[in-house]
N, C-alpha and C. Protein backbone atom coordinates (compact mmCIF):
# COMPACT_ATOMS: atom_id res chain seq x y z
N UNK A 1 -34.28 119.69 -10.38
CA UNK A 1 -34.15 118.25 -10.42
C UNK A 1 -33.30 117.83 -11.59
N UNK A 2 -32.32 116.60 -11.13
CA UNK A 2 -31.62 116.49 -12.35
C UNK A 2 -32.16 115.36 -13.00
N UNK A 3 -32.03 114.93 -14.36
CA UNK A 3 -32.80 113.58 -15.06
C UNK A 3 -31.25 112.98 -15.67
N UNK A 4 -31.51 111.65 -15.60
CA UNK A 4 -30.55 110.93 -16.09
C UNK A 4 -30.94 109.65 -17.38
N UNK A 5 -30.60 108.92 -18.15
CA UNK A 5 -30.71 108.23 -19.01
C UNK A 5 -29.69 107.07 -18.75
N UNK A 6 -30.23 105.92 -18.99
CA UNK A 6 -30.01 104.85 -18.45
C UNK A 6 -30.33 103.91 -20.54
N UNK A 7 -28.68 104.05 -20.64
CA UNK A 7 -28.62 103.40 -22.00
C UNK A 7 -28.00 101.71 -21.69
N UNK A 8 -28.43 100.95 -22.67
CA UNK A 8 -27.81 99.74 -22.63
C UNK A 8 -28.85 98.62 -21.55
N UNK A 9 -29.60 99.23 -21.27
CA UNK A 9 -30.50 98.44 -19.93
C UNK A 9 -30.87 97.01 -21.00
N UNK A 10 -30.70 95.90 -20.29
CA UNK A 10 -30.86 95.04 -21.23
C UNK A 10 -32.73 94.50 -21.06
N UNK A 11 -33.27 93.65 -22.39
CA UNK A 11 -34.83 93.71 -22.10
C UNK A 11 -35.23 93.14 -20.72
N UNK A 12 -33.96 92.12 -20.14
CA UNK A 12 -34.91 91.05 -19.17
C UNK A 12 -35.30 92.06 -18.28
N UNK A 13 -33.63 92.56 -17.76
CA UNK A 13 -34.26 94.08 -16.39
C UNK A 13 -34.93 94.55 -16.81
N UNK A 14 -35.18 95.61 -18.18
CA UNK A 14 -36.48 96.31 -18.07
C UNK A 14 -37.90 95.12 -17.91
N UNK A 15 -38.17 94.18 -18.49
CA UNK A 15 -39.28 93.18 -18.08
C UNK A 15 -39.66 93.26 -16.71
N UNK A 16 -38.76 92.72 -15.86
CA UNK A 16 -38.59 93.18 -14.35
C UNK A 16 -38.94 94.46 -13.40
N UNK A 17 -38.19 95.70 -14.38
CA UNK A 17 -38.60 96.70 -13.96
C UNK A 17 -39.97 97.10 -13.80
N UNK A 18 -40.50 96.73 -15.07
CA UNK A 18 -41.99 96.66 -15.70
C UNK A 18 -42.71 96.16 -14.75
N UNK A 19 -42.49 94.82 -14.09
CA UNK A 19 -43.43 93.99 -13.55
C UNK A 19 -43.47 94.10 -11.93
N UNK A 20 -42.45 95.02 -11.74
CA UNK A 20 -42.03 95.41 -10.32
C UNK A 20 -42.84 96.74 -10.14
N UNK A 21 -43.32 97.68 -11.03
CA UNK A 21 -43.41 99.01 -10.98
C UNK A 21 -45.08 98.34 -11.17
N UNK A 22 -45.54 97.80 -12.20
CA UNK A 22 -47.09 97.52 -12.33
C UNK A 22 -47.56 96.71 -11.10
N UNK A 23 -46.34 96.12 -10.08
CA UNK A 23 -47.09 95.30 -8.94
C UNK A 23 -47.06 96.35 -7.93
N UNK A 24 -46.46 97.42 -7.66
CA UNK A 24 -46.56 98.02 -6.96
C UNK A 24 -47.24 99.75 -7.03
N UNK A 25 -48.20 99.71 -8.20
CA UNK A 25 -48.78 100.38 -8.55
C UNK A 25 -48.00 102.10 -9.16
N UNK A 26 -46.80 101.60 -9.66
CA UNK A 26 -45.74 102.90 -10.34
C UNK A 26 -45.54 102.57 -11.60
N UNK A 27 -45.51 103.98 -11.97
CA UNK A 27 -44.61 103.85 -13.35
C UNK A 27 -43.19 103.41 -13.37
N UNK A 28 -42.59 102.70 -14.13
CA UNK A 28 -40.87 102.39 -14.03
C UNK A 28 -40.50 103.29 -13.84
N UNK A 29 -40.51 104.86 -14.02
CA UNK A 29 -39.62 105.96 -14.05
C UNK A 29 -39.68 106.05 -12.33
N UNK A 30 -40.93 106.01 -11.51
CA UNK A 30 -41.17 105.86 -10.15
C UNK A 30 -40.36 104.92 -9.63
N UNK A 31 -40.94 103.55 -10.02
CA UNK A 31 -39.96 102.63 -9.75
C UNK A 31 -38.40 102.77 -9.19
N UNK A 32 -37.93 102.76 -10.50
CA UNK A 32 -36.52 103.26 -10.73
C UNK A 32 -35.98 104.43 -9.99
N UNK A 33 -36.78 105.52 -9.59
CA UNK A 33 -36.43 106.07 -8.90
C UNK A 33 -36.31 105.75 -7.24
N UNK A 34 -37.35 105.25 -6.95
CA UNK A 34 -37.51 104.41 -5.88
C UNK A 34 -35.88 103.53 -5.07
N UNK A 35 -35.84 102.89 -6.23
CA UNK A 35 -34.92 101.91 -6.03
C UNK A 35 -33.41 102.42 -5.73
N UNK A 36 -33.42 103.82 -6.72
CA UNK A 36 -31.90 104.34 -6.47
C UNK A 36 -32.35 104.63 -5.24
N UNK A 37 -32.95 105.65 -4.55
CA UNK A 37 -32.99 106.35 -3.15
C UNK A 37 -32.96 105.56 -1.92
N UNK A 38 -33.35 104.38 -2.28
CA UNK A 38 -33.37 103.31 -0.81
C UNK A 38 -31.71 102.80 -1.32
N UNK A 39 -31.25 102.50 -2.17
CA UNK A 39 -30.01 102.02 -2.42
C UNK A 39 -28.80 103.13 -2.47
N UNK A 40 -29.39 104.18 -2.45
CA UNK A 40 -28.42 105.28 -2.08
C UNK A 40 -28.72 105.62 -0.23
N UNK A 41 -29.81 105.47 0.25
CA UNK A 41 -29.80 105.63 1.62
C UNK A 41 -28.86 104.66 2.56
N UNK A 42 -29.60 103.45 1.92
CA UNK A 42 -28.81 102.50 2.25
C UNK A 42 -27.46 101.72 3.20
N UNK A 43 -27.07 102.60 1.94
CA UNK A 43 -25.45 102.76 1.90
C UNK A 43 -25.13 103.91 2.78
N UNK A 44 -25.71 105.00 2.97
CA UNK A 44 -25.38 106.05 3.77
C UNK A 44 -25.64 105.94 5.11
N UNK A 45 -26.75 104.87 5.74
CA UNK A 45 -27.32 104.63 7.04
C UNK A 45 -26.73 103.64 7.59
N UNK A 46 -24.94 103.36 7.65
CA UNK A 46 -24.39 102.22 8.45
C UNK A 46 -24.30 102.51 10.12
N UNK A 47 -24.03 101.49 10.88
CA UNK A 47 -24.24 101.88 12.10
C UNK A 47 -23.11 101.72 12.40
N UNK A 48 -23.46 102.66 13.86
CA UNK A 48 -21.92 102.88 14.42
C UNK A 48 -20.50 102.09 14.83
N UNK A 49 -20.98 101.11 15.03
CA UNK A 49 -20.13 99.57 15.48
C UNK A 49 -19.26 99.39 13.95
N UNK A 50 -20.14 99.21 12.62
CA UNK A 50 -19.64 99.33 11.28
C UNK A 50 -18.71 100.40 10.73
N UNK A 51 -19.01 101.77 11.24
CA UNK A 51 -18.16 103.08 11.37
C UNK A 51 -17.49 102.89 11.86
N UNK A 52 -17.21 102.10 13.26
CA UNK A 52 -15.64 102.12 14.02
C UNK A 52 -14.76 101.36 13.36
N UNK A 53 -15.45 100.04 13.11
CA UNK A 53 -14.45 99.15 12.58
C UNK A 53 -14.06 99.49 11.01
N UNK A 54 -14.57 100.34 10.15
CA UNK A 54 -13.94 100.65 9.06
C UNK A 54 -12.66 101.60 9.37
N UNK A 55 -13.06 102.29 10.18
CA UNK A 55 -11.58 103.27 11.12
C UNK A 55 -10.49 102.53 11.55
N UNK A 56 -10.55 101.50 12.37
CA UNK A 56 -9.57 100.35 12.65
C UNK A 56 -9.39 99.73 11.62
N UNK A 57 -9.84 99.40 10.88
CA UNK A 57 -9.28 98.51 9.78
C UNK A 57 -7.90 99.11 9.36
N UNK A 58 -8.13 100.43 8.43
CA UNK A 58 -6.82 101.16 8.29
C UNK A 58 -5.55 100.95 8.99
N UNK A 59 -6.04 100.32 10.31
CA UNK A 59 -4.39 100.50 11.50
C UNK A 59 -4.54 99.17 12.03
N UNK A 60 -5.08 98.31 11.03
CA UNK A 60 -5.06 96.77 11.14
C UNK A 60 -5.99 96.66 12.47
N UNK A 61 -6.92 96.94 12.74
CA UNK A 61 -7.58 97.14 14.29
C UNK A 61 -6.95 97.71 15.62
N UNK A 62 -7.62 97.31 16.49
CA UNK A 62 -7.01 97.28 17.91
C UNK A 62 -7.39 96.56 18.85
N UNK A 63 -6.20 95.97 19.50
CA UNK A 63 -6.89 95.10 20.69
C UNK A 63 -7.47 95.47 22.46
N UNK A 64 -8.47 95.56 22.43
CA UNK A 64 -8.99 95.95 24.14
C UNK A 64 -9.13 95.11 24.54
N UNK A 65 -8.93 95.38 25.86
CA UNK A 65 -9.33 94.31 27.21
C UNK A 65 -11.01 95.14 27.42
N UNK A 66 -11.50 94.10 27.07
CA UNK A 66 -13.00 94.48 27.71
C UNK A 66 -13.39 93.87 29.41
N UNK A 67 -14.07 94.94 30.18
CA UNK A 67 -13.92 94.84 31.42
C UNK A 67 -15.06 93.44 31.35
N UNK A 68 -15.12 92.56 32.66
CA UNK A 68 -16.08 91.35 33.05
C UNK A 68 -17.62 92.49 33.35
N UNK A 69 -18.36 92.04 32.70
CA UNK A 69 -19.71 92.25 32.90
C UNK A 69 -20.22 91.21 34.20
N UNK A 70 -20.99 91.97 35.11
CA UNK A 70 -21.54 91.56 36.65
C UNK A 70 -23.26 91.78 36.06
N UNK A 71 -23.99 90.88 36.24
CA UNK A 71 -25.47 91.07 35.89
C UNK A 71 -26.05 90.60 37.18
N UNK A 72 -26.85 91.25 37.48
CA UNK A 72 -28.00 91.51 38.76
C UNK A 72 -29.51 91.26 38.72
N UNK A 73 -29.83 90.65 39.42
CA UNK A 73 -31.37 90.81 39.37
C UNK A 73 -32.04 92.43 39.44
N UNK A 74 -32.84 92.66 38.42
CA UNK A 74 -33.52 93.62 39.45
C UNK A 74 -34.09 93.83 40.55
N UNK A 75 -34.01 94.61 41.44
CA UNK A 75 -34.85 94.98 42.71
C UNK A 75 -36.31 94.60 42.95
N UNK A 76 -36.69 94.42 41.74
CA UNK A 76 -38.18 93.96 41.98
C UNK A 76 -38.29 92.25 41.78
N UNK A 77 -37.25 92.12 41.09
CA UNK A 77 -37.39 90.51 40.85
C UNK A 77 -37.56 89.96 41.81
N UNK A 78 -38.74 89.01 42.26
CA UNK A 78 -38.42 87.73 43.70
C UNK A 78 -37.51 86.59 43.40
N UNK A 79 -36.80 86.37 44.47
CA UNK A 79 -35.64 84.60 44.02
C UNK A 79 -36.50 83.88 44.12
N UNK A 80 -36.33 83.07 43.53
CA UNK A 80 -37.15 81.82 43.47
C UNK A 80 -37.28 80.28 43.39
């Protein structure tokens, strides 16, 4: 495991940190750890629609003809 040090943290965030970690029953070091891993997941869990369009962006997008969507009742539905 690697450990890191976090210099310059000013008092209000740590206050915060403090009061975030004692409401949720952690130590700040928990806390803090906490917080990087959902904010590092985060960022790693975009969805696919977001993945394409960062790809198009590069080549200024692209334009499709999207086909007309036809919607149906289901078979079981009665008209009414």
């Amino acid at each position: 495991m690697t450990t890191i040090t976090i210099q310059n943290l000013d008092d209000e965030t740590m206050q915060k940190l403090s009061r975030m970690a004692e409401a949720n029953g952690h130590s700040v070091e928990d806390e803090v750890r906490d917080i990087l891993m959902r904010a590092v997941h985060q960022t790693m869990l975009k969805g696919l629609g977001t993945l394409i369009a960062q790809e198009f962006k590069a080549i200024d997008g692209a334009e499709l003809k999207l086909p007309t969507r036809s919607f149906q009742k289901p078979h079981n539905e009665k008209e009414g």
